[in-house]
N, C-alpha and C. Protein backbone atom coordinates (compact mmCIF):
# COMPACT_ATOMS: atom_id res chain seq x y z
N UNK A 1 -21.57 136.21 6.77
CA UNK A 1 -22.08 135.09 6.01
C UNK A 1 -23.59 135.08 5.85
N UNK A 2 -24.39 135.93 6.20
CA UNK A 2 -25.69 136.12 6.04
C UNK A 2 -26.10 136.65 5.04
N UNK A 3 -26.86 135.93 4.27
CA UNK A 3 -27.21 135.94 3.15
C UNK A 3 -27.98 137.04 2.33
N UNK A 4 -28.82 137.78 3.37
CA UNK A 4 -30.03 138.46 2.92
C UNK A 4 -29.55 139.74 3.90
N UNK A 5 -30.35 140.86 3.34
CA UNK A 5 -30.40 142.01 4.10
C UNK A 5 -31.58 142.76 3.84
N UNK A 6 -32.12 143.41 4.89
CA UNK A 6 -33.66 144.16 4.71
C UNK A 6 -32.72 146.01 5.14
N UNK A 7 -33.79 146.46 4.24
CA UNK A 7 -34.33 147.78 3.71
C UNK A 7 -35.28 148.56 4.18
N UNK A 8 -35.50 149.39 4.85
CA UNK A 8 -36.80 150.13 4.84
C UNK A 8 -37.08 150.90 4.03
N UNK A 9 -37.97 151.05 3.10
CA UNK A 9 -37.95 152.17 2.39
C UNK A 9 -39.09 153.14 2.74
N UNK A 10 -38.52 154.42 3.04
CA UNK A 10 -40.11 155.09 3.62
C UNK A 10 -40.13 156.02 2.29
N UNK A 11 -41.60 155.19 1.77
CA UNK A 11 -42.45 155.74 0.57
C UNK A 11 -42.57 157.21 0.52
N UNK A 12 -43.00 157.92 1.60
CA UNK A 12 -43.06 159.68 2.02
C UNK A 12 -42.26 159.93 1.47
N UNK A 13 -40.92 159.19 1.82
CA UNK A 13 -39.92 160.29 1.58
C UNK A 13 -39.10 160.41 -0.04
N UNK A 14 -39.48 159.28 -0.23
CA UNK A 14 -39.31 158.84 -2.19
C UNK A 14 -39.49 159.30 -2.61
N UNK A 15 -40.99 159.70 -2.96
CA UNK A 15 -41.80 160.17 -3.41
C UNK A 15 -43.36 160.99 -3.10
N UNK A 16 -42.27 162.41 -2.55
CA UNK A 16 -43.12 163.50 -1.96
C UNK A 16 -44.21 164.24 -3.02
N UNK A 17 -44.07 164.14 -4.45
CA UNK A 17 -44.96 164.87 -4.89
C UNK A 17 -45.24 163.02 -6.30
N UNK A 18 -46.29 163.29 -6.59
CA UNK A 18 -46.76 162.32 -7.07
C UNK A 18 -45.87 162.47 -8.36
N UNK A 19 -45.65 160.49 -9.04
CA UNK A 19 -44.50 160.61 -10.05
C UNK A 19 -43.53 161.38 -10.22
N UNK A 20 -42.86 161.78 -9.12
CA UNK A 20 -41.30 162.20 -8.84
C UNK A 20 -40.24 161.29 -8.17
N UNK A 21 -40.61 160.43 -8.31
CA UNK A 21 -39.64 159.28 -7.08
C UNK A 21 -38.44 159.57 -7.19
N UNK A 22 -38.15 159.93 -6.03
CA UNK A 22 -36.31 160.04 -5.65
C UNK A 22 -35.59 158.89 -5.66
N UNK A 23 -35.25 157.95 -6.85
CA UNK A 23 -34.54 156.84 -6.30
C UNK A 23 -32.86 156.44 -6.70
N UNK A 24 -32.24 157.93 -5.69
CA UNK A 24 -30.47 157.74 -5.59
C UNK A 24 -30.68 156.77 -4.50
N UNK A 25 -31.35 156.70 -3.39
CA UNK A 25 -30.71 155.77 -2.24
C UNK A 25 -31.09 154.58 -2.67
N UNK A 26 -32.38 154.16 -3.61
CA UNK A 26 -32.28 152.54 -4.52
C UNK A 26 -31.58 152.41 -5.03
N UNK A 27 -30.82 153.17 -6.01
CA UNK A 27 -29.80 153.16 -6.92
C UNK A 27 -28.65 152.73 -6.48
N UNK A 28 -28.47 153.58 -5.41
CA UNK A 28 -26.52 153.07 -4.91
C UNK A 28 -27.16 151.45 -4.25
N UNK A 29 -27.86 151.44 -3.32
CA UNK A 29 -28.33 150.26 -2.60
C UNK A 29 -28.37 149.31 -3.33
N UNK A 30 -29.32 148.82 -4.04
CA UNK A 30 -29.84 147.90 -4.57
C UNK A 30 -29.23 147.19 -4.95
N UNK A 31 -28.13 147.56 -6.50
CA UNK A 31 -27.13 147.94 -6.98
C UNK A 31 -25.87 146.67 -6.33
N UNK A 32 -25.50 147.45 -4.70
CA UNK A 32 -24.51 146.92 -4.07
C UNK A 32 -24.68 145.57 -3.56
N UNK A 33 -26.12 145.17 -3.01
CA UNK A 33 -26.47 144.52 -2.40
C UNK A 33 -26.31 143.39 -3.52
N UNK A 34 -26.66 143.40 -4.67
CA UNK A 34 -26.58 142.71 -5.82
C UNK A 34 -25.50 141.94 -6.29
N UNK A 35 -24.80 143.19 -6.21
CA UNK A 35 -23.22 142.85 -6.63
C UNK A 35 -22.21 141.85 -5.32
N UNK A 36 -23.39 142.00 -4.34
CA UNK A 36 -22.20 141.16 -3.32
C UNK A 36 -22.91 140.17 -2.85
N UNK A 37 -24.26 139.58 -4.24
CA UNK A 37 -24.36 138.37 -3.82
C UNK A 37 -25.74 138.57 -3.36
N UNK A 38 -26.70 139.27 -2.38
CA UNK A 38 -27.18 139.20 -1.24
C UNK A 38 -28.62 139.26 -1.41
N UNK A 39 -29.01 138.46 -0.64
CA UNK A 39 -31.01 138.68 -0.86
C UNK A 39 -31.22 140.16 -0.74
N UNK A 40 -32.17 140.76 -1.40
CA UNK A 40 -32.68 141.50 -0.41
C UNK A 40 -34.24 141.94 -0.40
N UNK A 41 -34.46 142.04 0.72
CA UNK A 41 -35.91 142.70 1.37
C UNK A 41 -36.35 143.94 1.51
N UNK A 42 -37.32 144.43 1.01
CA UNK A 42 -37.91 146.04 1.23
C UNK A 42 -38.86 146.02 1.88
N UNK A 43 -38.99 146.60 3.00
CA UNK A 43 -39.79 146.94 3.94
C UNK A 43 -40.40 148.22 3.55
N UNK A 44 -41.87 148.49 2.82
CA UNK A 44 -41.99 149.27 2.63
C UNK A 44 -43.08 150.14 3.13
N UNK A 45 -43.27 151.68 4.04
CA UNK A 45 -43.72 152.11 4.72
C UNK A 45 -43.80 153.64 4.49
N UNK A 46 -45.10 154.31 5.19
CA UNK A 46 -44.77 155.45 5.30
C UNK A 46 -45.54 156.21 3.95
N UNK A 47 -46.74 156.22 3.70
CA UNK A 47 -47.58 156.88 2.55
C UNK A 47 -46.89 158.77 2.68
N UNK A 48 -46.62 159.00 1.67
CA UNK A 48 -46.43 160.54 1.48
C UNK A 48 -47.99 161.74 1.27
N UNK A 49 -47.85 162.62 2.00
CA UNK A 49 -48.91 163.35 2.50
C UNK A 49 -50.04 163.25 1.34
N UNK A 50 -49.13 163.37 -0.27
CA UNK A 50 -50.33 163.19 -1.21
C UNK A 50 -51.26 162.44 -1.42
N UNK A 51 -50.53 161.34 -0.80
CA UNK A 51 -51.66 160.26 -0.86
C UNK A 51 -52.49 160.15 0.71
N UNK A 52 -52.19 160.30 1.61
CA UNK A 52 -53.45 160.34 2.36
C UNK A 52 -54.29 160.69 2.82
N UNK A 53 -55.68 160.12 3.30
CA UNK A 53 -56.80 160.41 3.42
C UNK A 53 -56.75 162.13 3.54
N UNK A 54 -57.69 162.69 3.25
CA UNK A 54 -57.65 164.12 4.00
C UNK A 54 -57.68 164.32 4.94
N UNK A 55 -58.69 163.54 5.87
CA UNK A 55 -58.56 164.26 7.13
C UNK A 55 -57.57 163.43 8.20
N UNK A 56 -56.60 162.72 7.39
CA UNK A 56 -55.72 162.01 8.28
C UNK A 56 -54.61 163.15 9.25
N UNK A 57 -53.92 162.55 10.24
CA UNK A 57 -53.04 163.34 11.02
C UNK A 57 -51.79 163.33 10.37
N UNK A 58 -51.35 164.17 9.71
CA UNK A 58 -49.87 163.87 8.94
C UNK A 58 -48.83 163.80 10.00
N UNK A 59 -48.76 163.94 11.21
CA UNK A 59 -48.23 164.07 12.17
C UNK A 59 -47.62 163.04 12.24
N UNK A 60 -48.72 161.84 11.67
CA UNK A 60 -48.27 160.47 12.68
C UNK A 60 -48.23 159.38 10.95
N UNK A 61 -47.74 158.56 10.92
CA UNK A 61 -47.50 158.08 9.83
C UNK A 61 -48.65 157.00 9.16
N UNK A 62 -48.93 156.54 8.03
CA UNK A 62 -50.42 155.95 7.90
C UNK A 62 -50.26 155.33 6.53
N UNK A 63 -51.22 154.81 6.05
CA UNK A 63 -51.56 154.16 4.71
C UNK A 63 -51.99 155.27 3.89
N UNK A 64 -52.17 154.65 2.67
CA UNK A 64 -52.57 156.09 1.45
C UNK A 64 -54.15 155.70 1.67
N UNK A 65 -55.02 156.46 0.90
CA UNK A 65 -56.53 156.48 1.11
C UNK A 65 -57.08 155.73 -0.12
N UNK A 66 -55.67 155.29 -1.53
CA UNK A 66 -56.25 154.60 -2.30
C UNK A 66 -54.87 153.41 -2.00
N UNK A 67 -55.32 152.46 -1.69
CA UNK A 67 -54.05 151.25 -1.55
C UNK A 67 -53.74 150.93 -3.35
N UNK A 68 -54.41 151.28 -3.56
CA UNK A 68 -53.52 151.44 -5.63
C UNK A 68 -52.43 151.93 -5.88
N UNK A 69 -52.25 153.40 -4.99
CA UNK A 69 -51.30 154.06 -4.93
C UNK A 69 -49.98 153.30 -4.56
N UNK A 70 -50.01 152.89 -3.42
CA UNK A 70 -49.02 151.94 -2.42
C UNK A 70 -48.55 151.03 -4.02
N UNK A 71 -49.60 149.76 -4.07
CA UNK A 71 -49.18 149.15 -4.90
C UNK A 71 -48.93 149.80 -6.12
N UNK A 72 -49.09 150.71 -6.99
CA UNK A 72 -48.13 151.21 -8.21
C UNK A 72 -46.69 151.88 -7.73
N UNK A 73 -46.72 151.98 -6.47
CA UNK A 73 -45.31 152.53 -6.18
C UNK A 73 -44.19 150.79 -5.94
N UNK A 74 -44.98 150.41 -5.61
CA UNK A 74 -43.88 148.83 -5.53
C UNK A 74 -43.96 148.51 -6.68
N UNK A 75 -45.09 148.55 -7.43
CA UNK A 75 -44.86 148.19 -9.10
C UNK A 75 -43.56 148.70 -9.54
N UNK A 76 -43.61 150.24 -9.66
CA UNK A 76 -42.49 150.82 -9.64
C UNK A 76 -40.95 150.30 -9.52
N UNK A 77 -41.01 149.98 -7.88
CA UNK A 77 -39.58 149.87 -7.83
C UNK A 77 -39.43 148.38 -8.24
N UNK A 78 -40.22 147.28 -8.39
CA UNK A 78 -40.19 145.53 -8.94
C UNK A 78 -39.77 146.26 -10.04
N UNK A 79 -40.44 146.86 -10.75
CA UNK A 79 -39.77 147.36 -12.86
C UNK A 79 -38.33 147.61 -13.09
N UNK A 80 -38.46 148.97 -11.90
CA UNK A 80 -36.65 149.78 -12.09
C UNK A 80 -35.51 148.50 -12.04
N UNK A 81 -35.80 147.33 -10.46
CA UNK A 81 -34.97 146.59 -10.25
C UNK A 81 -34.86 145.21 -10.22
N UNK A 82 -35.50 144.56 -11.92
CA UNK A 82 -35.88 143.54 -12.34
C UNK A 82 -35.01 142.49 -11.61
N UNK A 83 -35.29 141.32 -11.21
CA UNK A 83 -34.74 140.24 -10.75
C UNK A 83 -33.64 140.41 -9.34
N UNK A 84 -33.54 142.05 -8.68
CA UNK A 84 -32.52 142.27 -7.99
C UNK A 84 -33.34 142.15 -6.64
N UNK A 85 -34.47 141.92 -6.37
CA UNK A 85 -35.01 141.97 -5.11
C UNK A 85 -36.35 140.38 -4.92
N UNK A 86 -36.16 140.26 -3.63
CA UNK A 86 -36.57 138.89 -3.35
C UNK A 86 -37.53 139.19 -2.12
N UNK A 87 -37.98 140.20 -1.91
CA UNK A 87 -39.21 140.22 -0.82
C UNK A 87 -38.92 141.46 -0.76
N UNK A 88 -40.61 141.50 -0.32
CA UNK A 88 -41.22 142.74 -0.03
C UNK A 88 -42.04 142.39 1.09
N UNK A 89 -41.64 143.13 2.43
CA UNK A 89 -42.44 143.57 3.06
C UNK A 89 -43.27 144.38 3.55
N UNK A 90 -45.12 144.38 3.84
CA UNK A 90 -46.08 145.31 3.38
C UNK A 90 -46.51 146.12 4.52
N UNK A 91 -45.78 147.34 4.99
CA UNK A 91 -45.93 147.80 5.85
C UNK A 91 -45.13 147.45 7.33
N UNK A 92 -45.47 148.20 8.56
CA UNK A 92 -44.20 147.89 9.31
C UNK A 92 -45.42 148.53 10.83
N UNK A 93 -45.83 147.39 11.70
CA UNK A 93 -46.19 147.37 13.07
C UNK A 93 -47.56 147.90 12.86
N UNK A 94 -48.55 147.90 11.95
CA UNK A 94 -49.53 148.74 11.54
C UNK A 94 -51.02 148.65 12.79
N UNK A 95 -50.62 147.91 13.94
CA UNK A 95 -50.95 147.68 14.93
C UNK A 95 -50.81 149.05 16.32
N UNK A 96 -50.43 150.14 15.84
CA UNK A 96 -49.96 150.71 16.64
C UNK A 96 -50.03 151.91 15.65
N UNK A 97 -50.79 153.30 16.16
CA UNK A 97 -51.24 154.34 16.04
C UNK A 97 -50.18 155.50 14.93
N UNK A 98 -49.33 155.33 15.37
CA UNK A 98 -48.37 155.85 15.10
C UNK A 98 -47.55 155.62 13.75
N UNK A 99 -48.00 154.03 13.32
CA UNK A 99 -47.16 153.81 12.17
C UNK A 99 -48.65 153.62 10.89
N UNK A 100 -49.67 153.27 12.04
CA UNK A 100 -51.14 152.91 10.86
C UNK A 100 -52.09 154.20 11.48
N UNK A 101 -51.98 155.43 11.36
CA UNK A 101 -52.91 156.25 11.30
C UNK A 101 -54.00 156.56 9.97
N UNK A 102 -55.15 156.36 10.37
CA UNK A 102 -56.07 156.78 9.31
C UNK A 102 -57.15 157.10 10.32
N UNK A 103 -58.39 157.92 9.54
CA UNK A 103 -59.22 158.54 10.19
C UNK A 103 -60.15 157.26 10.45
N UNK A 104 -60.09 156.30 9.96
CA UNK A 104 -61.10 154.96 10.36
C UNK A 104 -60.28 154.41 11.94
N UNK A 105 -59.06 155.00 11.89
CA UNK A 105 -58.29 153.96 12.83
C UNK A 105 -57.98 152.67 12.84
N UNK A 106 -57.11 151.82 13.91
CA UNK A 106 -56.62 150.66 13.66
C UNK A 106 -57.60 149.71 13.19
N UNK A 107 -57.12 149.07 12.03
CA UNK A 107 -58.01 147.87 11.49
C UNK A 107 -57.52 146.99 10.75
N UNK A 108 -57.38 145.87 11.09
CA UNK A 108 -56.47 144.58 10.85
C UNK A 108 -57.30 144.05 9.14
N UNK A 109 -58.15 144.32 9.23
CA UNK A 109 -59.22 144.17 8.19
C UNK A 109 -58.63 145.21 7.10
N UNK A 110 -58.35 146.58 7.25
CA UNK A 110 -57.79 147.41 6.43
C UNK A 110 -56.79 146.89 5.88
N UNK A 111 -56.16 146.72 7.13
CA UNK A 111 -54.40 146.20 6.55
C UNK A 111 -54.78 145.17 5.38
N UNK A 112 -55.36 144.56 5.68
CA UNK A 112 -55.66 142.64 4.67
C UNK A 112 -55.98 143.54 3.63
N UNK A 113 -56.31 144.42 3.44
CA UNK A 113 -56.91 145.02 1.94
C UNK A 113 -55.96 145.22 1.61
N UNK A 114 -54.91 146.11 1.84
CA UNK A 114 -53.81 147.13 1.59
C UNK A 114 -52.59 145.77 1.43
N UNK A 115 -52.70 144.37 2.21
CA UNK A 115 -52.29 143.36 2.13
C UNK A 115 -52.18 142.83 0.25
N UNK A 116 -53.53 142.60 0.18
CA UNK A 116 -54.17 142.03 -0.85
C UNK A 116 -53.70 142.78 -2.17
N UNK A 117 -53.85 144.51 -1.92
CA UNK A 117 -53.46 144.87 -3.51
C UNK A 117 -52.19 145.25 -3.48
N UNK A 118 -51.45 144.73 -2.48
CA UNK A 118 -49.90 145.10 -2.34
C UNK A 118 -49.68 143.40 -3.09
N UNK A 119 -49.82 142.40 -2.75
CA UNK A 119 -49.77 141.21 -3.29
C UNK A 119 -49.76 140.64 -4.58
N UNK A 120 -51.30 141.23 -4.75
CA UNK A 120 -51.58 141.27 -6.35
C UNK A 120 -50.50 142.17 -7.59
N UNK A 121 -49.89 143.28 -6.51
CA UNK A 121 -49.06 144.21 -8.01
C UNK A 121 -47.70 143.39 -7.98
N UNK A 122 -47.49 142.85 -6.69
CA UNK A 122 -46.07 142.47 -6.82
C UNK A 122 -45.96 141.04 -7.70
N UNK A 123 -47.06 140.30 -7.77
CA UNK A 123 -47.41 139.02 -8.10
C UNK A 123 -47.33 139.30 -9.68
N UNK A 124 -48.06 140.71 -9.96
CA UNK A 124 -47.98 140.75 -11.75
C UNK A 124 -46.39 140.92 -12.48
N UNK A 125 -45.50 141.67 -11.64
CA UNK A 125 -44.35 142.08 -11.99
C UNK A 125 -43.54 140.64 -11.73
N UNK A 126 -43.24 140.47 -10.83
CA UNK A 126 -42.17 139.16 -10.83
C UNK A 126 -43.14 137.90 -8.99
N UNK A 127 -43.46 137.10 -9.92
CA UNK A 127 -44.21 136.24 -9.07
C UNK A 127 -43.73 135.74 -7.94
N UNK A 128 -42.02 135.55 -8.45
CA UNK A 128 -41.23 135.11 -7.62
C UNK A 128 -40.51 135.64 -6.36
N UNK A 129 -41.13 137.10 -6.11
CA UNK A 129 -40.62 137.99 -5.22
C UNK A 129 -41.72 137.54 -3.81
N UNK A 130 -41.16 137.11 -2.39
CA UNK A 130 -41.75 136.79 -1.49
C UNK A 130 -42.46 137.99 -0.82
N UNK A 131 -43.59 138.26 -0.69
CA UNK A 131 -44.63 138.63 0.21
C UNK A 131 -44.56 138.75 1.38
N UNK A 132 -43.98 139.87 2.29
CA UNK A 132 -43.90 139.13 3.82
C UNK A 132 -45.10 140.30 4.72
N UNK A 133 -45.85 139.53 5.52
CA UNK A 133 -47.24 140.24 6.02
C UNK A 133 -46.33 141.47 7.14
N UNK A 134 -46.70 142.67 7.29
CA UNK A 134 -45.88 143.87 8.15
C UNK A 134 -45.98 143.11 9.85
N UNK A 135 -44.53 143.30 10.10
CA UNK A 135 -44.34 142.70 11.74
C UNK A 135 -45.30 143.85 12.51
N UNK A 136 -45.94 142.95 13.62
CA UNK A 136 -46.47 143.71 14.50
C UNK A 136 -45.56 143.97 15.56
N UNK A 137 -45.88 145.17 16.18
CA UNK A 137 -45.22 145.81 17.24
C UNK A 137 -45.58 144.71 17.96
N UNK A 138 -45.03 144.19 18.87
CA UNK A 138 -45.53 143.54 20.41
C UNK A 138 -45.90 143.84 21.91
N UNK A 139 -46.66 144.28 21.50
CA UNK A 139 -47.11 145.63 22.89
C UNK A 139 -47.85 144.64 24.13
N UNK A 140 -48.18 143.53 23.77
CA UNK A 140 -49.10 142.75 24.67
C UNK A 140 -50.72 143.19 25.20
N UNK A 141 -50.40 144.50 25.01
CA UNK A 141 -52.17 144.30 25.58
C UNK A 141 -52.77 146.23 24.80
N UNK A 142 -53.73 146.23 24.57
CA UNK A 142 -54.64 147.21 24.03
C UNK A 142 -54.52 148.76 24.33
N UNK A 143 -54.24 149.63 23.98
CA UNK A 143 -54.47 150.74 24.87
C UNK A 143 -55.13 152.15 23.71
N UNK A 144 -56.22 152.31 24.38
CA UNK A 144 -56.82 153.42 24.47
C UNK A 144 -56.74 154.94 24.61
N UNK A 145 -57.22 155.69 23.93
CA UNK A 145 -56.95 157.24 24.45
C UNK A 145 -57.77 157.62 25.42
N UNK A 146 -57.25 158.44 26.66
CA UNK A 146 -57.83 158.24 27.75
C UNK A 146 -59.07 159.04 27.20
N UNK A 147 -58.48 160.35 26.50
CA UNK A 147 -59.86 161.56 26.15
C UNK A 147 -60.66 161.06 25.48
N UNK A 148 -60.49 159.87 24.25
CA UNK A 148 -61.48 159.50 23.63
C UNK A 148 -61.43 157.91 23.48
N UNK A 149 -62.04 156.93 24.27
CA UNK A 149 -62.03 155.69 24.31
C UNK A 149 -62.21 154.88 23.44
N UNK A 150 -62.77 155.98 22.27
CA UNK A 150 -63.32 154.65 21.15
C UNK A 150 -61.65 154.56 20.25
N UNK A 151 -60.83 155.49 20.46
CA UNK A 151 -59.77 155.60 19.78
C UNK A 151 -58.47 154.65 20.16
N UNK A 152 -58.10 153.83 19.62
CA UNK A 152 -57.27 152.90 20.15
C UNK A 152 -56.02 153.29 19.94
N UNK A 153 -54.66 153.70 20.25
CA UNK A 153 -53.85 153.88 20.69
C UNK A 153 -52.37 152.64 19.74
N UNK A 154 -52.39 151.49 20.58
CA UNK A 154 -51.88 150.49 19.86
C UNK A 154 -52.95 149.51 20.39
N UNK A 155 -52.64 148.42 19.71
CA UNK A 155 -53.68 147.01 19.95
C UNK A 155 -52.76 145.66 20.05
N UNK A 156 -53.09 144.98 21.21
CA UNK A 156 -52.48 144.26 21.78
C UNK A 156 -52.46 142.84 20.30
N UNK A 157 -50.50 142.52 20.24
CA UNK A 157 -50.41 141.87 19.21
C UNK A 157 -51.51 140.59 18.63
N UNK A 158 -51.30 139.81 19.73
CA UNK A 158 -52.12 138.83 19.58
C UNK A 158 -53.58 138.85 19.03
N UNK A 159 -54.62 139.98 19.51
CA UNK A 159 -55.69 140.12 19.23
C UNK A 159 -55.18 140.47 17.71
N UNK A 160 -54.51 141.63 17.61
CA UNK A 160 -54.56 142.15 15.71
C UNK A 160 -54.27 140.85 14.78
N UNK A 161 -53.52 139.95 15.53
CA UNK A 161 -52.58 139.22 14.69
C UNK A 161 -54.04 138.05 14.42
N UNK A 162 -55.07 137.91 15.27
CA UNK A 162 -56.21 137.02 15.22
C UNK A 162 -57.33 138.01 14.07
N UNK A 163 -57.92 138.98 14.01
CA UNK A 163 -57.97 140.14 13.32
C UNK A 163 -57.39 139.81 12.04
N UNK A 164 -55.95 139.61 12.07
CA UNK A 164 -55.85 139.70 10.27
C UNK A 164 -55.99 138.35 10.19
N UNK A 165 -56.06 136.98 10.51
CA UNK A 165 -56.77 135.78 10.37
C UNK A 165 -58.07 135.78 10.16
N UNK A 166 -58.85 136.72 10.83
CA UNK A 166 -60.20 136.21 10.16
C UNK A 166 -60.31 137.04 8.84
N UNK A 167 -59.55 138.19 8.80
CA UNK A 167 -59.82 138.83 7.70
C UNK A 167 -59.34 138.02 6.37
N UNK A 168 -58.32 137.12 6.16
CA UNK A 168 -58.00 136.03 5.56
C UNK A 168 -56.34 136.42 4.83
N UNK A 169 -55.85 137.10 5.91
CA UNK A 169 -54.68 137.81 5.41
C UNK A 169 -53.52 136.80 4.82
N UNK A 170 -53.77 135.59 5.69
CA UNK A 170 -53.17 134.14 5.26
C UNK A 170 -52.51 134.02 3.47
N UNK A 171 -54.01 134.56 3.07
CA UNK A 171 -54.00 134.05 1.52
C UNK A 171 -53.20 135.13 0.81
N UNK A 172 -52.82 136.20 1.50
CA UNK A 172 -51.90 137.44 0.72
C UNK A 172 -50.46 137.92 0.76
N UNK A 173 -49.89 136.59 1.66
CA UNK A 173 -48.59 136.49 2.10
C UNK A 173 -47.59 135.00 2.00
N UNK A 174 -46.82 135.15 1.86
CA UNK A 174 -46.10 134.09 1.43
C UNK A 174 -45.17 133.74 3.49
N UNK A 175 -44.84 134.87 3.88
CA UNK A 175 -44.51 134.51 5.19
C UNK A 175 -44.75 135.34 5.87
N UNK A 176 -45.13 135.31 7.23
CA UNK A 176 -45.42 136.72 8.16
C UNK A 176 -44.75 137.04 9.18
N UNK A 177 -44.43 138.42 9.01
CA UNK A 177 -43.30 139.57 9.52
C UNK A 177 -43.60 138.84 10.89
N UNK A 178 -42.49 139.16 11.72
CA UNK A 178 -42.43 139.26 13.44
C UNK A 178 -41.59 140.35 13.51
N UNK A 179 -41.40 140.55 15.10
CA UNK A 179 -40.27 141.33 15.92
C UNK A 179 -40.19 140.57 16.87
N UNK A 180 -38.58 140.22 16.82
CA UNK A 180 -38.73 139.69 17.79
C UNK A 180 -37.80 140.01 19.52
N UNK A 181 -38.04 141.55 19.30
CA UNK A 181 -37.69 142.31 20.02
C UNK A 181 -39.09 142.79 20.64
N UNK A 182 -38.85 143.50 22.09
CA UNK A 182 -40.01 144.16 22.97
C UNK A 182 -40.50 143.23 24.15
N UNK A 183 -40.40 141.83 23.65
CA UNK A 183 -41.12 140.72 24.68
C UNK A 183 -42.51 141.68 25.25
N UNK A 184 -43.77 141.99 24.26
CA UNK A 184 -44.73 142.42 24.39
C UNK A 184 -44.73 143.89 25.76
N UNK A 185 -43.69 144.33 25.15
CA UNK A 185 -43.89 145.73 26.20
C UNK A 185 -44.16 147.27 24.99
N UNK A 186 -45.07 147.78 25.91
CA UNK A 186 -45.86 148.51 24.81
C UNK A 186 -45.08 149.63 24.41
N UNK A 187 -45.20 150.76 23.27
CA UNK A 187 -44.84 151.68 23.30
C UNK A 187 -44.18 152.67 24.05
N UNK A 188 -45.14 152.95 24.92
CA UNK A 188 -45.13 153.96 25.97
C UNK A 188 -43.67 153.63 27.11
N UNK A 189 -43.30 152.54 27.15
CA UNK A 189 -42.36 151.97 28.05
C UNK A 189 -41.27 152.46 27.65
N UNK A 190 -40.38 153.22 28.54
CA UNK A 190 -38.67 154.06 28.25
C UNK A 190 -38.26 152.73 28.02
N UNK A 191 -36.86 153.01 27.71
CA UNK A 191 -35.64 151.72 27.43
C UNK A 191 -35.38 151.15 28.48
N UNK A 192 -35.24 152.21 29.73
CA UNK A 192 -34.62 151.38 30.96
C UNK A 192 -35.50 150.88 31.74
């Protein structure tokens, strides 16, 4: 009886070479989700190597180096699947090394940018599609690379989540992501 269902879509893998987007798994998806009624949400993540920075770590997953890019690819999929989708969410834990790598490193201030022109493209295509700010990981507290200290690792939720407040991330989201899984235990922590 639940109404809505979320999506991840990892952008990399869509669309590996610029204006080639692979979209069979939107197609069957979208499609179904439609037909049986159901909200749905795209979580969208994961810049493909073309777009980022150069000297980023492709290793580890990150934003594109022009956030234009990001937003003409959601332009994109708002066009293909007029009136069939009801939120977009902009990124996924970008608080944590691993999912927001760039050579500037973690920056809650970045995100609000990448926030902002993710907002603005979805706002031109269909106004009515909800905005949701990327859930932060909940790691509870800061951590550092031991070899290089200025390099932050993940960043403890609360501080990032104060971080994209002053940056004014407020004004570029209609509701903001949580997890509400982890009870602030960091990365690094096994399952058991």
């Amino acid at each position: 009886g639940l109404p809505w269902v979320k999506q991840q879509v990892r952008w990399g893998l869509l669309d590996p070479e610029p204006g080639n987007i692979d979209w069979s798994l939107l197609d069957l998806m979208v499609p179904a989700a439609s037909a049986k009624g159901l909200k749905l949400m795209l979580s969208v993540v994961t810049a493909p190597d073309w777009a980022r920075p150069p000297s980023a770590d492709l290793s580890k997953h990150g934003p594109p180096a022009d956030y234009q890019d990001y937003a003409s690819f959601l332009t994109a999929i708002l066009q293909r699947y007029p009136g069939q989708l009801h939120a977009i969410e902009v990124w996924n834990e970008q608080n944590i090394d691993r999912e927001w790598s760039e050579p500037a490193g973690l920056s809650a201030a970045r995100y609000v940018e990448l926030l902002g022109t993710a907002q603005r493209a979805v706002r031109a295509v269909d106004p009515g599609v909800i905005v949701i700010s990327g859930a932060l990981s909940p790691v509870g507290y800061t951590n550092t690379d031991p070899d290089n200290p200025a390099r932050i690792i993940f960043m403890d939720d609360f501080d990032y989540f104060d971080r994209m407040v002053a940056a004014g991330f407020l004004n570029y989201c209609d509701c903001v992501g949580a997890h509400h899984n982890g009870i602030n235990m960091p990365p690094n922590v096994v399952w058991d």
